[in-house]
Protein backbone atom coordinates (compact mmCIF):
# COMPACT_ATOMS: atom_id res chain seq x y z
CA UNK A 1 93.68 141.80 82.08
CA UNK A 2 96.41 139.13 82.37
CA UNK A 3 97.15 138.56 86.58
CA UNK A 4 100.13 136.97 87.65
CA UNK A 5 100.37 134.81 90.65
CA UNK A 6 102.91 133.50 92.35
CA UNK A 7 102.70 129.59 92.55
CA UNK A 8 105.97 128.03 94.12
CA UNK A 9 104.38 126.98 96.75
CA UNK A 10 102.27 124.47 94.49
CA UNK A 11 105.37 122.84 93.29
CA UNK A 12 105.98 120.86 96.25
CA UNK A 13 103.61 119.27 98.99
CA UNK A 14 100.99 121.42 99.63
CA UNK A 15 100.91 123.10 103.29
CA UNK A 16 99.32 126.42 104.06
CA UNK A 17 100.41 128.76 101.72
CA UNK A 18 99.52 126.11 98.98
CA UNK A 19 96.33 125.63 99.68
CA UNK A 20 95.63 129.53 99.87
CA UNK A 21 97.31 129.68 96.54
CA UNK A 22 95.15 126.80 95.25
CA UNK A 23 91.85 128.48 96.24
CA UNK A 24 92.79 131.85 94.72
CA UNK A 25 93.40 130.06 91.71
CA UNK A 26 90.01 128.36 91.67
CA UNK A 27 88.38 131.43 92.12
CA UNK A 28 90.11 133.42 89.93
CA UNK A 29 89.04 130.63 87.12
CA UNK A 30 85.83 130.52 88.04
CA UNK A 31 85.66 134.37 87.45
CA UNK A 32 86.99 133.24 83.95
CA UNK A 33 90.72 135.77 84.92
CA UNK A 34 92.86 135.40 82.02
CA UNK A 35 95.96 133.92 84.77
CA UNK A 36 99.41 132.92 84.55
CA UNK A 37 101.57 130.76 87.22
CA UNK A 38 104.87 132.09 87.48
CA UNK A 39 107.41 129.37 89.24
CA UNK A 40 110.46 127.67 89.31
CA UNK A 41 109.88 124.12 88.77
CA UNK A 42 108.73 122.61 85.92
CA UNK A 43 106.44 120.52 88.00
CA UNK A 44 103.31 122.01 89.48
CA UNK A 45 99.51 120.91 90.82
CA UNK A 46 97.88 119.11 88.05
CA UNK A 47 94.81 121.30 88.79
CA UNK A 48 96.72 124.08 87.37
CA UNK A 49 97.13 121.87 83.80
CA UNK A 50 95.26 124.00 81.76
CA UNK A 51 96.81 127.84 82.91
CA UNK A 52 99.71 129.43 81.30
CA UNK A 53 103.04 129.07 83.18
CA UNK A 54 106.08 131.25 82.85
CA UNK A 55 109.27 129.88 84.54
CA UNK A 56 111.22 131.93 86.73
CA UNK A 57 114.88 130.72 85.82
CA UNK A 58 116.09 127.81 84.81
CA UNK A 59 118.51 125.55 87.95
CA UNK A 60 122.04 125.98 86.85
CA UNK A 61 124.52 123.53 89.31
CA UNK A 62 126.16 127.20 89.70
CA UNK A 63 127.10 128.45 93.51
CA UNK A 64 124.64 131.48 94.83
CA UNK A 65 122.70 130.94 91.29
CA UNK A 66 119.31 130.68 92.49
CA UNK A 67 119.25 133.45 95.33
CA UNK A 68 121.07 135.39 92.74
CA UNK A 69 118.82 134.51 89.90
CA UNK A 70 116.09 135.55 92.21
CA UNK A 71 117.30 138.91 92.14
CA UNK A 72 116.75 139.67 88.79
CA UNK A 73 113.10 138.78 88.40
CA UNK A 74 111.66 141.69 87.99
CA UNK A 75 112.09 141.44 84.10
CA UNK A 76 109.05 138.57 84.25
CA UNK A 77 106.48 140.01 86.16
CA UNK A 78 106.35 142.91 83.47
CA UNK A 79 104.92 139.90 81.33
CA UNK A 80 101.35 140.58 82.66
CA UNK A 81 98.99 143.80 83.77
CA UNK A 82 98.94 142.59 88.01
CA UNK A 83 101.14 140.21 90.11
CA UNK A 84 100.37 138.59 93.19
CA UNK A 85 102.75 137.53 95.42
CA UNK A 86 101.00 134.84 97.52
CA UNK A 87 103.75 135.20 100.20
CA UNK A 88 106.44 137.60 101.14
CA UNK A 89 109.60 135.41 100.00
CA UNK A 90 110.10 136.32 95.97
CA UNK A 91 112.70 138.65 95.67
CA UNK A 92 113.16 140.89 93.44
CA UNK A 93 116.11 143.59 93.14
CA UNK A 94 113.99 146.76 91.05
CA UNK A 95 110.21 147.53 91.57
CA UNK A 96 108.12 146.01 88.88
CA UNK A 97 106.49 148.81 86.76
CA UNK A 98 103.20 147.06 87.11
CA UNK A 99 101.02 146.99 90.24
CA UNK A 100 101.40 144.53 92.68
CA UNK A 101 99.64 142.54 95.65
CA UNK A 102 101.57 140.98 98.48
CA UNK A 103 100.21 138.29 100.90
CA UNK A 104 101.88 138.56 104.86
CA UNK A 105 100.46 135.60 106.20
CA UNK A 106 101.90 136.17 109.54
CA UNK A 107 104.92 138.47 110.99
CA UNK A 108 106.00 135.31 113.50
CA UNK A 109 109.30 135.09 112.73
CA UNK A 110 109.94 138.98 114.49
CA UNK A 111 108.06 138.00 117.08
CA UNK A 112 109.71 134.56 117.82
CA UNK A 113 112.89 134.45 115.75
CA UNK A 114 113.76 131.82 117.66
CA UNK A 115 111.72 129.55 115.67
CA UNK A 116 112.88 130.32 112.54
CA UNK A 117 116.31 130.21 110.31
CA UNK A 118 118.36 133.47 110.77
CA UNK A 119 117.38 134.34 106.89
CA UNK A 120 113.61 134.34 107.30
CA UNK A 121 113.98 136.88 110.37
CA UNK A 122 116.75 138.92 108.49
CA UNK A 123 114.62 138.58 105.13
CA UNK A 124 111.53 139.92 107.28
CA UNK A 125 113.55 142.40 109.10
CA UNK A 126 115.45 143.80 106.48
CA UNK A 127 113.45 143.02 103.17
CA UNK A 128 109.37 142.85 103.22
CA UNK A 129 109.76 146.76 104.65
CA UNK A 130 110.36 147.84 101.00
CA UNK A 131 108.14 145.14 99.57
CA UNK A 132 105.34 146.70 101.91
CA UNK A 133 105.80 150.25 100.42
CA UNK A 134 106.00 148.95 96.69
CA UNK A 135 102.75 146.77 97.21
CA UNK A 136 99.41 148.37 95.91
CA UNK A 137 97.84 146.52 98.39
CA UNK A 138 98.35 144.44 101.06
CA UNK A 139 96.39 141.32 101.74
CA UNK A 140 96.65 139.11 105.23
CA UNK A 141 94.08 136.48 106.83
CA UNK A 142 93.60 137.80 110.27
CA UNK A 143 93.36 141.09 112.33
CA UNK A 144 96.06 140.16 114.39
CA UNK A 145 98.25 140.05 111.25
CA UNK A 146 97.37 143.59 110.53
CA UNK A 147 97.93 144.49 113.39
CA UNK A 148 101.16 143.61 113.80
CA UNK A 149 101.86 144.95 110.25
CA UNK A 150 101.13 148.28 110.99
CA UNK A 151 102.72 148.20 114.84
CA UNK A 152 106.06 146.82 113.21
CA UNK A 153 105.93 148.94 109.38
CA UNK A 154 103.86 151.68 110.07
CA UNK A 155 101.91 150.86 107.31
CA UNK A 156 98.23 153.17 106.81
CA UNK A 157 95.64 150.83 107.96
CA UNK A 158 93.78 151.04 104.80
CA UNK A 159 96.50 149.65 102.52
CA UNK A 160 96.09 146.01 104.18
CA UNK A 161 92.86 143.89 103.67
CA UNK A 162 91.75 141.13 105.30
CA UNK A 163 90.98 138.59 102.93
CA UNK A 164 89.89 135.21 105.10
CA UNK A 165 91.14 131.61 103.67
CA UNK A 166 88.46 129.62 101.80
CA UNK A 167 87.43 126.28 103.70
CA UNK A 168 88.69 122.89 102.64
CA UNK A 169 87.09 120.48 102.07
CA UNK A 170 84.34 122.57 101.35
CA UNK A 171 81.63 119.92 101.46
CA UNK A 172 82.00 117.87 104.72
CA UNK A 173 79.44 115.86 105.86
CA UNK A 174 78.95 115.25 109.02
CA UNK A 175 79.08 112.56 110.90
CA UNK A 176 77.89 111.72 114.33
CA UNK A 177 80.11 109.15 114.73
CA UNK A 178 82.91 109.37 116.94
CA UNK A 179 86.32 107.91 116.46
CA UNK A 180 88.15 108.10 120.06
CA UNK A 181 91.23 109.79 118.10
CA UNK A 182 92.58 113.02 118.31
CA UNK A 183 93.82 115.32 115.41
CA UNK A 184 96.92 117.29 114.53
CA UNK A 185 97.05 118.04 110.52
CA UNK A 186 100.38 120.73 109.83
CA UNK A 187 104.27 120.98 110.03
CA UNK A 188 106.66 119.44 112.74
CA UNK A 189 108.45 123.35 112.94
CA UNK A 190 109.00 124.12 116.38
CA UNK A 191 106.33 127.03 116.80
CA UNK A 192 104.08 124.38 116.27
CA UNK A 193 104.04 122.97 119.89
CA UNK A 194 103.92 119.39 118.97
CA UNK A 195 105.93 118.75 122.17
CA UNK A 196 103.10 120.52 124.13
CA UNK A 197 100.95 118.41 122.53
CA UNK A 198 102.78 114.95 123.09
CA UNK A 199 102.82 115.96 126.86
CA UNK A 200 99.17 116.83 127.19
CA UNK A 201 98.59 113.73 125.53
CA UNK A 202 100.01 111.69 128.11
CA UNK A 203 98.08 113.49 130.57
CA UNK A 204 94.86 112.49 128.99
CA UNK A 205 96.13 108.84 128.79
CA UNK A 206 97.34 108.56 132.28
CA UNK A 207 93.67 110.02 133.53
CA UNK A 208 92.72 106.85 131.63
CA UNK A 209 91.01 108.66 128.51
CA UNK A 210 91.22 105.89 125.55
CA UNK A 211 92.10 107.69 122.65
CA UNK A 212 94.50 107.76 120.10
CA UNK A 213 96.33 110.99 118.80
CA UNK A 214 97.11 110.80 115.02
CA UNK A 215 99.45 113.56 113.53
CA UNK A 216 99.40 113.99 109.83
CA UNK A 217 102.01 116.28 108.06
CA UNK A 218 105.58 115.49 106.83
CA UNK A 219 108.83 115.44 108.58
CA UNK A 220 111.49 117.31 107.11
CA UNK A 221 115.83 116.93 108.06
CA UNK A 222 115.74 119.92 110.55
CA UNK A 223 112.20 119.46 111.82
CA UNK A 224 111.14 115.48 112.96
CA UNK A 225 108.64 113.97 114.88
CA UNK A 226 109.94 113.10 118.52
CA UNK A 227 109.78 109.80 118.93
CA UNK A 228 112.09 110.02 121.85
CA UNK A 229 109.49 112.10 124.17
CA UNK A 230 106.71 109.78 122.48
CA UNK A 231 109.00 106.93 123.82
CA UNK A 232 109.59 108.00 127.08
CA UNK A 233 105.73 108.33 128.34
CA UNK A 234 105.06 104.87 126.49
CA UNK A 235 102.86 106.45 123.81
CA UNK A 236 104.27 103.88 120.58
CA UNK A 237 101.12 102.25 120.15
CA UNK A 238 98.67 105.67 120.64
CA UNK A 239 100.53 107.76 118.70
CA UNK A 240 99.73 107.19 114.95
CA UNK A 241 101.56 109.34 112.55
CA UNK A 242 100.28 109.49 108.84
CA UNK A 243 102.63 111.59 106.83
CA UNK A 244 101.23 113.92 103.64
CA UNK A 245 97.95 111.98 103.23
CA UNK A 246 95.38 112.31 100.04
CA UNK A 247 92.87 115.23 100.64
CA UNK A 248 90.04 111.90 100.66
CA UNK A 249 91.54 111.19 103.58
CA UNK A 250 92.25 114.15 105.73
CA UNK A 251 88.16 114.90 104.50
CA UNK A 252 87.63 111.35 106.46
CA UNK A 253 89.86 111.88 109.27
CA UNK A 254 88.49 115.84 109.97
CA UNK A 255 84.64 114.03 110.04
CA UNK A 256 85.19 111.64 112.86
CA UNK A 257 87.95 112.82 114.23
CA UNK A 258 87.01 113.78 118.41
CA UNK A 259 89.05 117.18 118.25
CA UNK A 260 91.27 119.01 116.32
CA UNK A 261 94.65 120.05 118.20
CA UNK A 262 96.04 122.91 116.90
CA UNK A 263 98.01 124.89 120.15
CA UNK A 264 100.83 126.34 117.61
């Protein structure tokens, strides 16, 4: 059987949805799955050398193209016996006539729209209900996610599985070292709360806690670090921002690291 997965999201700097799609991968190889990486770029995770790819579309410098493009995908997927869509965003305008997975990571943007561009909430809103009710199967990482799923789709409960994310790095050793640093590893979107954590930060300075906070992730044009809040409680030489860092490193930095903030 020839499965399909979805790989975008390995095209670019890996965040979340990368490094689910990276683990799948692995163990999908390791279970010797004849697998092919459907995308748009020509560029993708050298781990993923060896696999057979199958492009999308080709970028045309043509208005609309690429949503448009998107559209008309349907054709590909027929190219193999199962498809996995590792997240919710892959449009397609007729049902494939294969079977297909589909991975919800997370329903936020109904919940919170606030946080999120006007297309994700209308693509959620309007969209993944029909992607839901094509899907063989539905696949999410928490209860809370199913939950939601079947409160906001009234979706059967046994259509959706909870499939937890693998662990990286998945050997760590442990050190009983201390570094007096604190640790933030994800995006700079709003929903994140780096704010709140900025401001609790200078709360555990000004008790006279020496630590350092470090912050490792990249910045993006609409979402930034802010350096003007990190300014204004004097925080310039405790603040210590890394950017997308090797996976050596983030190993390191996880080991001695004194906690891991995370109060998205």
């Amino acid at each position: 059987m020839r499965i399909g997965i979805e790989t975008e999201s390995l095209t670019r700097e890996l965040t979340g949805v990368g490094y689910y799609t990276l683990t799948l991968l692995e163990g999908l190889i390791a279970q010797k799955e004849r697998v092919v990486c459907f995308h748009t770029k020509q560029s993708t995770h050298p781990q993923l050398d060896s696999l057979e790819h199958f492009y999308f579309r080709k970028p045309l410098p043509i208005p609309l193209y690429n949503s448009l493009a998107a559209l008309f995908r349907y054709r590909c997927f027929n190219k193999v016996d199962l498809f996995h869509f590792t997240s919710p965003r892959t449009l397609y305008l007729k049902k494939p006539k294969i079977p297909f997975l589909i991975n919800v990571h997370d329903v936020i943007a109904l919940r919170h729209p606030n946080f999120f561009p006007k297309k994700t909430y209308l693509m959620m809103k309007y969209l993944l209900p029909r992607y839901l009710k094509d899907a063989a199967a539905i696949v999410t990482i928490s209860v809370t996610t199913k939950r939601d799923l079947i409160e906001y789709f009234h979706l059967p409960e046994e259509k959706i599985h909870i499939i937890y994310p693998a662990l990286l790095p998945r050997e760590r050793p442990i050190s009983l070292e201390k570094e007096p640093y604190f640790l933030y590893v994800g995006s700079f979107e709003p929903r994140k709360n780096l704010q709140g954590i900025i401001e609790a930060f200078a709360l555990v300075k000004a008790a006279g806690f020496d630590y350092k906070l470090i912050l490792v992730g990249g910045e993006t044009r609409e979402h930034k670090i802010p350096f003007e809040l990190i300014k204004k409680h004097a925080l310039e030489r405790d603040v210590i921002c890394k950017g997308f860092i090797s996976e050596e490193e983030k190993n390191s930095l996880f080991c001695k690291a004194t906690l891991l903030v995370w109060p998205s």
